[in-house]
Structures are given as C-alpha cells and as structure tokens.
Protein backbone atom coordinates (compact mmCIF):
# COMPACT_ATOMS: atom_id res chain seq x y z
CA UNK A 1 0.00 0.00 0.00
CA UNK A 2 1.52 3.39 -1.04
CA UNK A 3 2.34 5.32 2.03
CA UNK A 4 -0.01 8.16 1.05
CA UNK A 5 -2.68 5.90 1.46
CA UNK A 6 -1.59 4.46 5.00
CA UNK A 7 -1.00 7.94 6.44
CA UNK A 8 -4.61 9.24 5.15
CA UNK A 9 -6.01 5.39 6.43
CA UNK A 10 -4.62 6.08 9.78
CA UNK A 11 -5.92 9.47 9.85
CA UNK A 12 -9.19 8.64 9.39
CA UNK A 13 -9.11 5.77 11.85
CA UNK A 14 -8.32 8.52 14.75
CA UNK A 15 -11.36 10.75 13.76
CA UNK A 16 -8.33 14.06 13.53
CA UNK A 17 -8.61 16.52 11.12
CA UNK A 18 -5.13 17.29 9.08
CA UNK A 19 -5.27 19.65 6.51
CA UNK A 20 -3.34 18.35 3.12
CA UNK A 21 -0.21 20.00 3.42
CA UNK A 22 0.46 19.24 7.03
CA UNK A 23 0.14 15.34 5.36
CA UNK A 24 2.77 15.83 2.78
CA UNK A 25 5.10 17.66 5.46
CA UNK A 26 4.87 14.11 7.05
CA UNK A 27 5.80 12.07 4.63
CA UNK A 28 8.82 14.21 3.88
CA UNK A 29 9.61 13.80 7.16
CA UNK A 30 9.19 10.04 6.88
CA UNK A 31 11.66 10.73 4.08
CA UNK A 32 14.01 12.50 5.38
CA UNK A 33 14.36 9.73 8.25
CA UNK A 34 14.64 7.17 6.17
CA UNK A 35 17.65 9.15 4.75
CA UNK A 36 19.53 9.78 7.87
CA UNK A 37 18.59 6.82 9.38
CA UNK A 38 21.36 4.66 7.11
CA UNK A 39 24.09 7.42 8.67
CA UNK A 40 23.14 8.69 11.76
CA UNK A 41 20.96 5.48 13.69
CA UNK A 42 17.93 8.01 14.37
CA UNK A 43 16.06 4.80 14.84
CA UNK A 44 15.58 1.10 15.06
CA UNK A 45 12.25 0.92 12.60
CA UNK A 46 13.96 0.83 8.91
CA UNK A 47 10.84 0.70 6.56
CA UNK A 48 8.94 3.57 5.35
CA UNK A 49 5.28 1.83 6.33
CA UNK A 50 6.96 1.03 9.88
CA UNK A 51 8.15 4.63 10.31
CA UNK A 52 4.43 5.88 9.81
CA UNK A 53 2.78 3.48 12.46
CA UNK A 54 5.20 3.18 15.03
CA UNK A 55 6.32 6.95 14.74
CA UNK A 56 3.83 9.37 13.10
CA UNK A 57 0.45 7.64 13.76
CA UNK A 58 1.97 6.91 17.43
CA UNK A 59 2.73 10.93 17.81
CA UNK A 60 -0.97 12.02 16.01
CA UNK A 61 -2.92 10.17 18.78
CA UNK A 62 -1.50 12.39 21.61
CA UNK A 63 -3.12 15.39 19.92
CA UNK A 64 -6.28 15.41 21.65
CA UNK A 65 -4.69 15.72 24.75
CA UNK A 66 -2.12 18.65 24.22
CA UNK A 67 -3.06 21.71 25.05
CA UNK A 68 -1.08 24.77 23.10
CA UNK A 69 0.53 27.04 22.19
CA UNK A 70 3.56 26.40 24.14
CA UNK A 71 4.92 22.97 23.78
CA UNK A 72 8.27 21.38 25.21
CA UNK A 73 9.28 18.25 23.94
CA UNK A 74 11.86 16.77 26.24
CA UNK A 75 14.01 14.07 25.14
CA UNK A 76 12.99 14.74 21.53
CA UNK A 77 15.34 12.19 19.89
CA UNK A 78 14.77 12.42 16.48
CA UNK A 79 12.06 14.72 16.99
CA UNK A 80 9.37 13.04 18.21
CA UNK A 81 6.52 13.37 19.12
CA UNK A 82 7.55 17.35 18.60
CA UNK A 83 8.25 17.79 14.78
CA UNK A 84 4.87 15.67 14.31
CA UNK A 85 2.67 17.64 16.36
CA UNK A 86 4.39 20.94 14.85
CA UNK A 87 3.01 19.96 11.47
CA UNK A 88 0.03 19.29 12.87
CA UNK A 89 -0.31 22.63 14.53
CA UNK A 90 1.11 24.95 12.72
CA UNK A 91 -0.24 27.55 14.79
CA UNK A 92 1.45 26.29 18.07
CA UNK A 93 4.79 26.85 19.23
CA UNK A 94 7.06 23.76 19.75
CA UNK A 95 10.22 23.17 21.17
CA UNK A 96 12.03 20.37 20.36
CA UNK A 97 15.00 19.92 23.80
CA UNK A 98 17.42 17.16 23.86
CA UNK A 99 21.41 16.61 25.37
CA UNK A 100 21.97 14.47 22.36
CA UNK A 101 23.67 16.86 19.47
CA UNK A 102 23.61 13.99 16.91
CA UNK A 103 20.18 13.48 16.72
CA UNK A 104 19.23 17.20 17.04
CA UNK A 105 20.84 17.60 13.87
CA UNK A 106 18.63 16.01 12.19
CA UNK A 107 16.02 17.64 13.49
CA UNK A 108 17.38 21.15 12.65
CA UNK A 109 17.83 20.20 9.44
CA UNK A 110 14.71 18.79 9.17
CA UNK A 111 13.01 21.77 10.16
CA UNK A 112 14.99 24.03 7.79
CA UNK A 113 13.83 21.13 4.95
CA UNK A 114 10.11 21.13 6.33
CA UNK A 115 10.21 24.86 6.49
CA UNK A 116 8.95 24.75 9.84
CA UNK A 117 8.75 28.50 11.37
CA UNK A 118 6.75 27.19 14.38
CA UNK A 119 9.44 24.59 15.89
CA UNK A 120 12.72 25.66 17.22
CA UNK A 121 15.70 23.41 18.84
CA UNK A 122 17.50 23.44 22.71
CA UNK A 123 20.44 21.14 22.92
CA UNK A 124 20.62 21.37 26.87
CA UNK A 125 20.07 18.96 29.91
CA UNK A 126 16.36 19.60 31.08
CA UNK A 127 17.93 20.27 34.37
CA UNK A 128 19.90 23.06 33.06
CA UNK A 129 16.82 24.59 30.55
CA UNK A 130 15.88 28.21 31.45
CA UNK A 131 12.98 28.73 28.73
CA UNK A 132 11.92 32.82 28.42
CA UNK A 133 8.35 31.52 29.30
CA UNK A 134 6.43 28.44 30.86
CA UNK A 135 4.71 25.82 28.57
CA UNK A 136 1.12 24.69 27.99
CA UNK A 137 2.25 21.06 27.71
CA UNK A 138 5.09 18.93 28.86
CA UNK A 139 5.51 15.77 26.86
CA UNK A 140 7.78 13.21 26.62
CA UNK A 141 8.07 9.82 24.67
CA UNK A 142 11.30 8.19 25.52
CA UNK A 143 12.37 10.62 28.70
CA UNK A 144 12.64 8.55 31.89
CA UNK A 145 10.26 7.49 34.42
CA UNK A 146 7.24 9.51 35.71
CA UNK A 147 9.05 10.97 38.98
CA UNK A 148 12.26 11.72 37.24
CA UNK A 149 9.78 13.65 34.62
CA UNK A 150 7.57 15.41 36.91
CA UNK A 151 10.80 16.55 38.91
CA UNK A 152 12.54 17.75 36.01
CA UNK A 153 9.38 18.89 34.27
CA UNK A 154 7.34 20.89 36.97
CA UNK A 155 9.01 23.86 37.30
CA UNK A 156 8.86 24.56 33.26
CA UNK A 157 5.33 24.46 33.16
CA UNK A 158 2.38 26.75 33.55
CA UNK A 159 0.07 26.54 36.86
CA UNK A 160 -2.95 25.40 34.01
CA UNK A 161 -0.53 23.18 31.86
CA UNK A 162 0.26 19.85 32.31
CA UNK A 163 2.70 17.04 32.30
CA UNK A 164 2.04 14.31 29.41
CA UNK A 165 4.43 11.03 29.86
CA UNK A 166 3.79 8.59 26.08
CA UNK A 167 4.39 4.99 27.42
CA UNK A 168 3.68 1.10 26.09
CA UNK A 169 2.41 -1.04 28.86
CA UNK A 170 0.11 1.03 31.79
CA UNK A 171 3.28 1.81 34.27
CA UNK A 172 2.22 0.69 37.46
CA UNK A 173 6.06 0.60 38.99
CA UNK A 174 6.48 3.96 37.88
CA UNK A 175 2.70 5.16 39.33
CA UNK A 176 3.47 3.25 42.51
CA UNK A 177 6.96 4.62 42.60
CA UNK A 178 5.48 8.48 42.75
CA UNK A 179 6.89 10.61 45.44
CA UNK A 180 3.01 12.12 45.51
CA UNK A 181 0.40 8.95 44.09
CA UNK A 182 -2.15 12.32 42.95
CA UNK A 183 0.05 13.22 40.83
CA UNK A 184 -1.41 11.77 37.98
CA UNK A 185 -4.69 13.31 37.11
CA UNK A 186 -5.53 10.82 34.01
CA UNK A 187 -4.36 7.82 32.53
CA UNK A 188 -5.50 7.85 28.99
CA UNK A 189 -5.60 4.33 27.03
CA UNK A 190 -4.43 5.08 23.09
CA UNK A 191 -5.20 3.31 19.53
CA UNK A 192 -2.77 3.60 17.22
CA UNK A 193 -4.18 2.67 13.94
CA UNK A 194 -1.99 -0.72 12.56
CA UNK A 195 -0.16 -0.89 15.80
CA UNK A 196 -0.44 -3.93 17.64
CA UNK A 197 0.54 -2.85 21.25
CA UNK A 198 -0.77 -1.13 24.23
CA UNK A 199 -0.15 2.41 24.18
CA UNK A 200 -0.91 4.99 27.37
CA UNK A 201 -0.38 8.46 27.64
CA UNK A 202 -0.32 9.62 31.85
CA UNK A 203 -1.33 13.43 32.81
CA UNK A 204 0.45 14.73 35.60
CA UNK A 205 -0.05 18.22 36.91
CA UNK A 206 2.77 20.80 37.49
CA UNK A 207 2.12 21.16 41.09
C-alpha cells in the first residue's frame, strides 16, 4: 500500500482533522528519516510503512490531549513526538529539547527542509533549561520514568498546563513509585491505527 494511502487510512481511523499539506510535510519527514537513518541510527524501525505506524500515527494520537501554544518536547530524539505535532499545529509553538547533538541535527535540518517556522531546537540537559516563558504542555516519549519527569518537568510548566508522559504497557512501577500517588490526574488508554501494542499516555499536573 503506497504510504499516502496508510497515512490518510490512519488518519481517518483517529477521527483528527489534518489539513493536506500538514500530510505531505509528514511524509517528507518520513523521508528524510529514512535518509539519515542509514548514517546517523535516528532509529531502530527501517521501513517507510513502519516509520508511519510506530512513529507518526503513534505521535498524532496524543493530539487530543495537548493543550497549546507552548509545547516542550523533552528528550525529543529524532524529533518526536515534537516535529509531528508541529506539522500538525502549525499555529502552536514547539520546542524540540534534547542533550543528544547527533540526533538534534537532524532535526534542525529537518526543520529548515520542512520549512517549519513554528518549531525551534534546545540542545541542553532539562535540568539546566531556562525557557523565556512556561509551557502549555510537557511531553515526553522516551524521557525517563514519571518521577524523574515530573521533577525535572514541573518547574517549566504553567500553573494550568500539564505534564504528558507517552508509554507502552500502563506503568504501574512507575505510578506506585510516585513521590506524591495524585500526581497523575488521568491515565489515557491510546489506539494507534496498525499498531499492535498497548499504548498509554499519563497526565500529571505541574504542582
């Protein structure tokens, strides 16, 4: 199935609204990973078709549960879920933070090729990040566990934002392991369309 066709499948299966040239921006993302990939190891999924299920689809279901227009990605990697939900939201403000300069190469460059004004780069430690202004939403896909987020995480967000952790399996360990158990204010269960595995995305307020 042409990729076209699986993106605009998917799309439909989660009931959002994209408008056409936020799709082709994420192919040509999907494209410009594949690319790098072969150098720079952005990330273990190889095929094209894999890329838009485990990756894109995977960052599209958050989006009715961000709040903009300030939006911190921590631990971006190779820009996820960030450059996705930039596209997306074209209108929102995203910041895309990681320590790793490798990766956020990629992403600069892929912002220059995607001609994304709305998404920006911070290669810092999130302990170390001094943004001019607090954030909407927090989110993370591949930071650390919930505590270590909400610690780190807390002070960069504003008193009506909140804290949104992407993870597979519901993480009980990391719930349990809480240093406050109200912390998390909603566990939310997630379809992605083609995917095959449990998916959960955890609110946690600032405070």
């Amino acid at each position: 199935m042409e990729l076209e066709q699986i993106l605009a499948r998917g799309i439909a299966e989660t009931g959002l609204q994209l408008a056409a040239a936020a799709r082709a921006k994420l192919l040509d993302y999907v494209a410009l990973l594949v690319k790098w990939n072969r150098v720079y190891n952005l990330t273990s999924v190889r095929k094209p078709q894999d890329m838009l299920t485990r990756h894109i689809l995977d960052s599209l279901v958050v989006l009715p549960h961000v709040k903009g227009p300030r939006v911190l990605d921590v631990g971006t990697g190779a820009g996820l879920p960030g450059l996705v939900l930039a596209i997306a939201r074209p209108d929102w403000q995203v910041v895309l933070l990681d320590s790793s300069n490798k990766k956020l190469r990629f992403v600069r460059q892929a912002i220059a090729d995607l001609a994304l004004t709305n998404a920006s780069v911070e290669h810092v430690r999130i302990e170390d990040y001094q943004p001019p202004a607090p954030f909407d939403t927090i989110i993370s896909r591949a930071f650390s566990s919930l505590d270590e987020m909400h610690k780190h995480c807390a002070r960069l967000c504003a008193a009506e934002g909140h804290i949104l952790a992407m993870k597979g399996i519901y993480p009980l360990a990391e719930v349990e392991a809480l240093s406050e158990p109200d912390l998390v204010v909603a566990a939310h269960t997630l379809t992605v369309p083609g995917l095959d595995a449990q998916r959960h995305l955890l609110e946690l307020r600032p405070t």
